[in-house]
N, C-alpha and C. Protein backbone atom coordinates (compact mmCIF):
# COMPACT_ATOMS: atom_id res chain seq x y z
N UNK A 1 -42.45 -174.28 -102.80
CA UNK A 1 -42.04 -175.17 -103.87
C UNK A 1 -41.10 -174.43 -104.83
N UNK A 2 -41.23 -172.97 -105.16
CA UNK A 2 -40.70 -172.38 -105.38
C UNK A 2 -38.70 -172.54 -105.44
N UNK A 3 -38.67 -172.67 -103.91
CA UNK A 3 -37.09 -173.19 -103.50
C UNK A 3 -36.39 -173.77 -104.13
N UNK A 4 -36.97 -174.63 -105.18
CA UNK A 4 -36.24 -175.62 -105.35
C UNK A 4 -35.85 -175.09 -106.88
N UNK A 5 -36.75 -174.62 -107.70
CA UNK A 5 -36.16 -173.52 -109.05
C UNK A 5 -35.17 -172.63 -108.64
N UNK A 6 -35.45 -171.98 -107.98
CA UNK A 6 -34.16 -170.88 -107.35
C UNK A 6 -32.86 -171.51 -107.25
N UNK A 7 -33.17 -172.40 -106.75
CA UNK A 7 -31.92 -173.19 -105.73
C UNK A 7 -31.00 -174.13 -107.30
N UNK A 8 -31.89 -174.33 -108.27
CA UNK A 8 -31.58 -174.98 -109.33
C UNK A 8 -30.56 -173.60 -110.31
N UNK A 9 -31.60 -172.44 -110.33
CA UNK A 9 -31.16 -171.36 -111.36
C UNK A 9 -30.06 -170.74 -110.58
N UNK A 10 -29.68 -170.89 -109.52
CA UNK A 10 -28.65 -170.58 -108.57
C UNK A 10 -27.39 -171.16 -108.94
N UNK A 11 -27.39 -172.31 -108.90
CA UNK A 11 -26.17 -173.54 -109.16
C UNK A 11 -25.95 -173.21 -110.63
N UNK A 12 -27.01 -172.89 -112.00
CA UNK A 12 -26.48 -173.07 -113.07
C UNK A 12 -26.00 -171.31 -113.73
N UNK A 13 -26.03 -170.13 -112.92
CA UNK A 13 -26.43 -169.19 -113.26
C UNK A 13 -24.86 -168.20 -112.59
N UNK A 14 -23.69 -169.18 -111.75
CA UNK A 14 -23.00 -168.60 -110.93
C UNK A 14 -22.37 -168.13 -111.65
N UNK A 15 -21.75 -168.30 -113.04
CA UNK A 15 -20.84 -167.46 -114.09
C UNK A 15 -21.48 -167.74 -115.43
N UNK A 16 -20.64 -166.82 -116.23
CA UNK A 16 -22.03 -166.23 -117.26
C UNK A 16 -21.38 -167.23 -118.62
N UNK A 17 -19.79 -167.72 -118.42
CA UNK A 17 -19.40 -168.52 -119.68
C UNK A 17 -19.02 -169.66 -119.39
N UNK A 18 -18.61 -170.37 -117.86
CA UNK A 18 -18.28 -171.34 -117.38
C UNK A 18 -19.23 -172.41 -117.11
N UNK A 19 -19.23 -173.37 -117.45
CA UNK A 19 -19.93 -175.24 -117.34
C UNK A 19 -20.45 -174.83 -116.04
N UNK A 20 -21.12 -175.82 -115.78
CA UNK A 20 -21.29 -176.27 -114.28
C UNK A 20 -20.28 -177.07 -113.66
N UNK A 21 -19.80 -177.76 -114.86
CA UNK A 21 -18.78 -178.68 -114.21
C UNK A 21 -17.31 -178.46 -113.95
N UNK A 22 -17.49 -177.45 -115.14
CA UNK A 22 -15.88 -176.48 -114.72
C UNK A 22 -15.53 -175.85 -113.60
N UNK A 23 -16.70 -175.53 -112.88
CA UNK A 23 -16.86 -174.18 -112.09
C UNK A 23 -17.81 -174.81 -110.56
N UNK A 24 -17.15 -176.35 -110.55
CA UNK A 24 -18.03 -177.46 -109.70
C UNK A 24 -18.27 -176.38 -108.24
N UNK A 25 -19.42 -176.29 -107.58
CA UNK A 25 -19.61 -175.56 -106.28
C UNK A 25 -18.80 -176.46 -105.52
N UNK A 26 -18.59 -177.47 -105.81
CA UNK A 26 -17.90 -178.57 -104.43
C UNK A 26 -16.28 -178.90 -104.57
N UNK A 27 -15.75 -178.44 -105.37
CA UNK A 27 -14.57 -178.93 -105.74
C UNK A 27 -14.03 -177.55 -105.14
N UNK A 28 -12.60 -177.54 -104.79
CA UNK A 28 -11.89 -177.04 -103.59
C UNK A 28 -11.64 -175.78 -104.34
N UNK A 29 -10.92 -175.74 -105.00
CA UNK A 29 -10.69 -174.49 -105.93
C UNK A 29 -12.13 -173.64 -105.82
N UNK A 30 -12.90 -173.72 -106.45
CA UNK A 30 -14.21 -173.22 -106.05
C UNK A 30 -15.60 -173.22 -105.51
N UNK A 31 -15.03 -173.75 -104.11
CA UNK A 31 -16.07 -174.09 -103.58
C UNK A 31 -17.20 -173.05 -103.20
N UNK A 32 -18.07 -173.16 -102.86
CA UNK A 32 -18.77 -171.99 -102.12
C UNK A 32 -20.05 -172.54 -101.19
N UNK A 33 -19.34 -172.91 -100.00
CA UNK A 33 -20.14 -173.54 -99.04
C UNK A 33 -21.75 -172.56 -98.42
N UNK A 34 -21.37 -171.31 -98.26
CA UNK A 34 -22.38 -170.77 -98.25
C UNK A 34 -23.52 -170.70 -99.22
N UNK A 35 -23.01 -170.95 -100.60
CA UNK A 35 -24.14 -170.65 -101.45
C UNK A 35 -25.07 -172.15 -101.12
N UNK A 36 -24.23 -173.26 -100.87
CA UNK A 36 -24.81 -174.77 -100.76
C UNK A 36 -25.68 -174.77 -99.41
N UNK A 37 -25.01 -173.89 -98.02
CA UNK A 37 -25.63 -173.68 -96.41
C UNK A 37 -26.78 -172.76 -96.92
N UNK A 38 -26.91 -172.11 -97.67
CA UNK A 38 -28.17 -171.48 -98.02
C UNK A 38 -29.48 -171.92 -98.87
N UNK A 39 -28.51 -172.63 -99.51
CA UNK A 39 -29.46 -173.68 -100.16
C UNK A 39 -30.55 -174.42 -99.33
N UNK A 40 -30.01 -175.47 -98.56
CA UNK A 40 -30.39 -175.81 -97.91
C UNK A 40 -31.01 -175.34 -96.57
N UNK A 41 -30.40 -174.32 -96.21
CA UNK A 41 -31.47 -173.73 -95.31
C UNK A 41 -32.89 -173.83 -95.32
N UNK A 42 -32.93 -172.64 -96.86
CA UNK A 42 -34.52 -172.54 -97.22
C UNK A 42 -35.15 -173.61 -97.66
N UNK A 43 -35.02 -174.77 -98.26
CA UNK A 43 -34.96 -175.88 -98.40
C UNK A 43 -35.81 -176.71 -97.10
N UNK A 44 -35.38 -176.41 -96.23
CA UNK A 44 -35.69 -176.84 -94.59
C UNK A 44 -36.68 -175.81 -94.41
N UNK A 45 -36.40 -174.66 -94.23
CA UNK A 45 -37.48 -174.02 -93.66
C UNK A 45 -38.66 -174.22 -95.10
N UNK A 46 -38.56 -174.08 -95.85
CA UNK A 46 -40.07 -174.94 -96.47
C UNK A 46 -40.57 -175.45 -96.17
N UNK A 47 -39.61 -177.07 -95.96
CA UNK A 47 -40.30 -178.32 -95.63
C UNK A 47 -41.10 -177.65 -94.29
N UNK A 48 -40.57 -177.20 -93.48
CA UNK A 48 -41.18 -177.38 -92.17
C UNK A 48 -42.36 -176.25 -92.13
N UNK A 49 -42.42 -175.05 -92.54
CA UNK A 49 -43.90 -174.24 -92.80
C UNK A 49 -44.65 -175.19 -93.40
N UNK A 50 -44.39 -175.97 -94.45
CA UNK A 50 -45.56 -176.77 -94.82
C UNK A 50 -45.76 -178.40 -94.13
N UNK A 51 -44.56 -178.72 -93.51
CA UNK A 51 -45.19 -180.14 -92.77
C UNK A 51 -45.27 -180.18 -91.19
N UNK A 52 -44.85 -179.02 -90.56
CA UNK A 52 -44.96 -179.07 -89.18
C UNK A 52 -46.18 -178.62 -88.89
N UNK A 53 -46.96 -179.15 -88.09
CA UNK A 53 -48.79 -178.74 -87.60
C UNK A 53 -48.72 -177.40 -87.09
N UNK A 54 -47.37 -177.25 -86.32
CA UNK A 54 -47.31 -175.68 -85.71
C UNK A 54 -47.28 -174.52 -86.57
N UNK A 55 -46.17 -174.96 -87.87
CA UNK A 55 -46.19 -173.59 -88.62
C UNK A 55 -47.57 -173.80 -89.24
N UNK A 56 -48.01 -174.95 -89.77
CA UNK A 56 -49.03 -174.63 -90.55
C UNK A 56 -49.82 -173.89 -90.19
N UNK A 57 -50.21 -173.55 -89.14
CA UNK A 57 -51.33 -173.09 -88.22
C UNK A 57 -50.86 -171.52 -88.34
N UNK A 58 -49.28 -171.12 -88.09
CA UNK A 58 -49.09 -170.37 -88.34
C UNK A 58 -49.24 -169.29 -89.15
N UNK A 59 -48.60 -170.26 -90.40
CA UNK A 59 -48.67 -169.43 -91.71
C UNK A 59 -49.80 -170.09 -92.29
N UNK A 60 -50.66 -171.06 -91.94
CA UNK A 60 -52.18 -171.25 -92.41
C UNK A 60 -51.37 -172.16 -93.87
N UNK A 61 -50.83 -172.73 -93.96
CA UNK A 61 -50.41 -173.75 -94.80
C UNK A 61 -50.77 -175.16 -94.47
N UNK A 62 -51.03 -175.73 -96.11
CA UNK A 62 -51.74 -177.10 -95.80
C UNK A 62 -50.28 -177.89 -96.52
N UNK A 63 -50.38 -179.24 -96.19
CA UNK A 63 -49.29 -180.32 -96.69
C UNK A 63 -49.40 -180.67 -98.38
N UNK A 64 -48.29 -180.46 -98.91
CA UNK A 64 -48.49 -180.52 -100.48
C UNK A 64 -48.21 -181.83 -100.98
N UNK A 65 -49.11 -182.45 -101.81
CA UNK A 65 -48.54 -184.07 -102.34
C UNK A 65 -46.95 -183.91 -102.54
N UNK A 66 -46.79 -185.52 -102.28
CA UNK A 66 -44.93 -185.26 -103.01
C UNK A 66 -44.71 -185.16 -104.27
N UNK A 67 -46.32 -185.83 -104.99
CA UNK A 67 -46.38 -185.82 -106.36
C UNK A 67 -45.79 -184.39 -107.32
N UNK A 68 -46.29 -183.22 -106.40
CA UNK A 68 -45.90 -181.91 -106.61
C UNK A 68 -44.55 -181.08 -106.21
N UNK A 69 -43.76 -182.09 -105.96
CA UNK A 69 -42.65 -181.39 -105.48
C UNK A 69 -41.27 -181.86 -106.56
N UNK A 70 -41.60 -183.03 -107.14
CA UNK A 70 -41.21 -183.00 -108.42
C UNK A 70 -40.99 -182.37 -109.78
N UNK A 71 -42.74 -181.57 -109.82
CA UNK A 71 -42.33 -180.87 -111.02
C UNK A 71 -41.35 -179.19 -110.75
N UNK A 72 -41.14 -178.75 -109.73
CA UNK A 72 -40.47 -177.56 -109.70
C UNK A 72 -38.76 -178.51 -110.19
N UNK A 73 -38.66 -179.40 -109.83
CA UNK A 73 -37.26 -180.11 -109.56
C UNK A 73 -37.06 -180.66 -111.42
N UNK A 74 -37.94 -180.84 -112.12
CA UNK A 74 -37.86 -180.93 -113.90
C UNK A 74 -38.22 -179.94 -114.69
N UNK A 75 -38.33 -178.42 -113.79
CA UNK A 75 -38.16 -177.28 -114.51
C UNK A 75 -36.42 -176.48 -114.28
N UNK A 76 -36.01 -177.09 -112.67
CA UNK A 76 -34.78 -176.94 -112.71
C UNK A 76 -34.03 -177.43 -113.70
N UNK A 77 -33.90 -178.33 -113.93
CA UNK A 77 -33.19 -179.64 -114.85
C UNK A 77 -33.19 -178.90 -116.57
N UNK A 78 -34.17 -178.66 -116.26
CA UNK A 78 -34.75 -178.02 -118.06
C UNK A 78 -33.68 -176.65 -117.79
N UNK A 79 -33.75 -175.88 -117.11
CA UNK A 79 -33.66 -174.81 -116.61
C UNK A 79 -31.81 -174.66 -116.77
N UNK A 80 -31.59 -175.59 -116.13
CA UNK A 80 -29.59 -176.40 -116.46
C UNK A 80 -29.33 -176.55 -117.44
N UNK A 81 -30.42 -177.34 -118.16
CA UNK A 81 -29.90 -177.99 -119.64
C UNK A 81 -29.66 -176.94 -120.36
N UNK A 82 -30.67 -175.91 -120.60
CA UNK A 82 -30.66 -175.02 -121.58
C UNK A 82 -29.73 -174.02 -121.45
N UNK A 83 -29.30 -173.56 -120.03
CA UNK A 83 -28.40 -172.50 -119.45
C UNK A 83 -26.77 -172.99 -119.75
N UNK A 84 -26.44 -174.46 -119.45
CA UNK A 84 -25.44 -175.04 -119.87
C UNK A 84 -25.32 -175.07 -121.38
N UNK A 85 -26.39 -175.25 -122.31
CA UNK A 85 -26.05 -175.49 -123.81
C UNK A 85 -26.11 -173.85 -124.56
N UNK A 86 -26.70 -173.00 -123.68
CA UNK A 86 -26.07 -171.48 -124.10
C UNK A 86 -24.91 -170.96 -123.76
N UNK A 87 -24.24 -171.76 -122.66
CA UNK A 87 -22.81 -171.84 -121.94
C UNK A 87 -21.75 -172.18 -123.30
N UNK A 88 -22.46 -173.12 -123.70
CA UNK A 88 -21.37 -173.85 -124.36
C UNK A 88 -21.39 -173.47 -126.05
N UNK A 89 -22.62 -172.71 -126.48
CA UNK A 89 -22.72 -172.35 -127.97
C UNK A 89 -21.96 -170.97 -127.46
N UNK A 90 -22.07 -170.21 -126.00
CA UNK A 90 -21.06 -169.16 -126.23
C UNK A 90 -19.27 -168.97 -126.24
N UNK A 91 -19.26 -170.20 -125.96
CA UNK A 91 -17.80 -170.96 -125.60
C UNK A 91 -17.30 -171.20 -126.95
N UNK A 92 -18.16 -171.43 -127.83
CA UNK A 92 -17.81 -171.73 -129.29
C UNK A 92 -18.12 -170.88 -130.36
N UNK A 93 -18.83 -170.20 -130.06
CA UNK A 93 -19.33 -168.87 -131.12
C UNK A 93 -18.03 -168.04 -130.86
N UNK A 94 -17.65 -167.32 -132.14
CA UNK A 94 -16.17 -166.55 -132.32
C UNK A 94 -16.75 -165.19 -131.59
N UNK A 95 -15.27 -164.60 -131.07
CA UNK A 95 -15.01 -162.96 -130.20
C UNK A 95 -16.67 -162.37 -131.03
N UNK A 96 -16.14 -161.73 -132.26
CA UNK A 96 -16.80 -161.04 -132.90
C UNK A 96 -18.37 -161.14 -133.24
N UNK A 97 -19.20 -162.45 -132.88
CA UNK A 97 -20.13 -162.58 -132.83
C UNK A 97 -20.45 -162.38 -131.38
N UNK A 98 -20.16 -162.81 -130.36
CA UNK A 98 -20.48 -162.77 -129.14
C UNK A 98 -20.20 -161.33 -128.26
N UNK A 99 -20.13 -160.30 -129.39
CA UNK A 99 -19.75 -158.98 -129.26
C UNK A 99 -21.06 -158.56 -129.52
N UNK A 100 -21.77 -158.69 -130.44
CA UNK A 100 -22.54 -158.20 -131.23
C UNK A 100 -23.83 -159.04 -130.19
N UNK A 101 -24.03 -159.95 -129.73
CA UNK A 101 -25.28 -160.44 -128.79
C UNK A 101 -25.11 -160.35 -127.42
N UNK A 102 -23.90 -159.69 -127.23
CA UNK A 102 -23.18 -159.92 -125.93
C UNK A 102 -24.62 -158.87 -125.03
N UNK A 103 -25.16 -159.49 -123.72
CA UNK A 103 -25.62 -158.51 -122.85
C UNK A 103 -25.29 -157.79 -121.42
């Protein structure tokens, strides 16, 4: 369940002063198909350790409500919001302050 925070802090985390939307993963100028083929990879191999009878058995995993696969997906979101609105107070905070908090 994990996957899906990663996969969230991934997309909002690719540059340290640029939007999400400036810096769209899908738009041609900067695309980055691998970071999206990786995404989804693990994404898949989740689903399937936890819903195929074979891996389960495997890796001894049981099937998780869907109820629970939601909340990793509204810590991403939270996770965007806040990363984008520190994006954008650093976009607007002057040289000389953003010197002084810069990490």
């Amino acid at each position: 369940v994990s996957t899906q925070s990663t996969g969230g802090n991934l997309m909002c985390t690719r540059t340290r002063t640029l939007s999400f939307f400036q810096h769209n993963p899908l738009a041609e100028k900067t695309k980055n198909s691998s970071l999206l083929s990786a995404i989804g990879i693990t994404l898949t191999i989740a689903i399937f350790v936890v819903y195929i009878p074979i891996f389960q058995n495997v890796f001894n995993t049981r099937p998780i409500p869907v109820q629970y696969w939601f909340v990793p997906y509204c810590f991403s979101l939270l996770l965007f919001g806040l990363d984008e609105l520190r994006k954008y107070l650093f976009r607007k905070v002057p040289l000389e302050t953003r010197r002084r908090y810069a990490w």
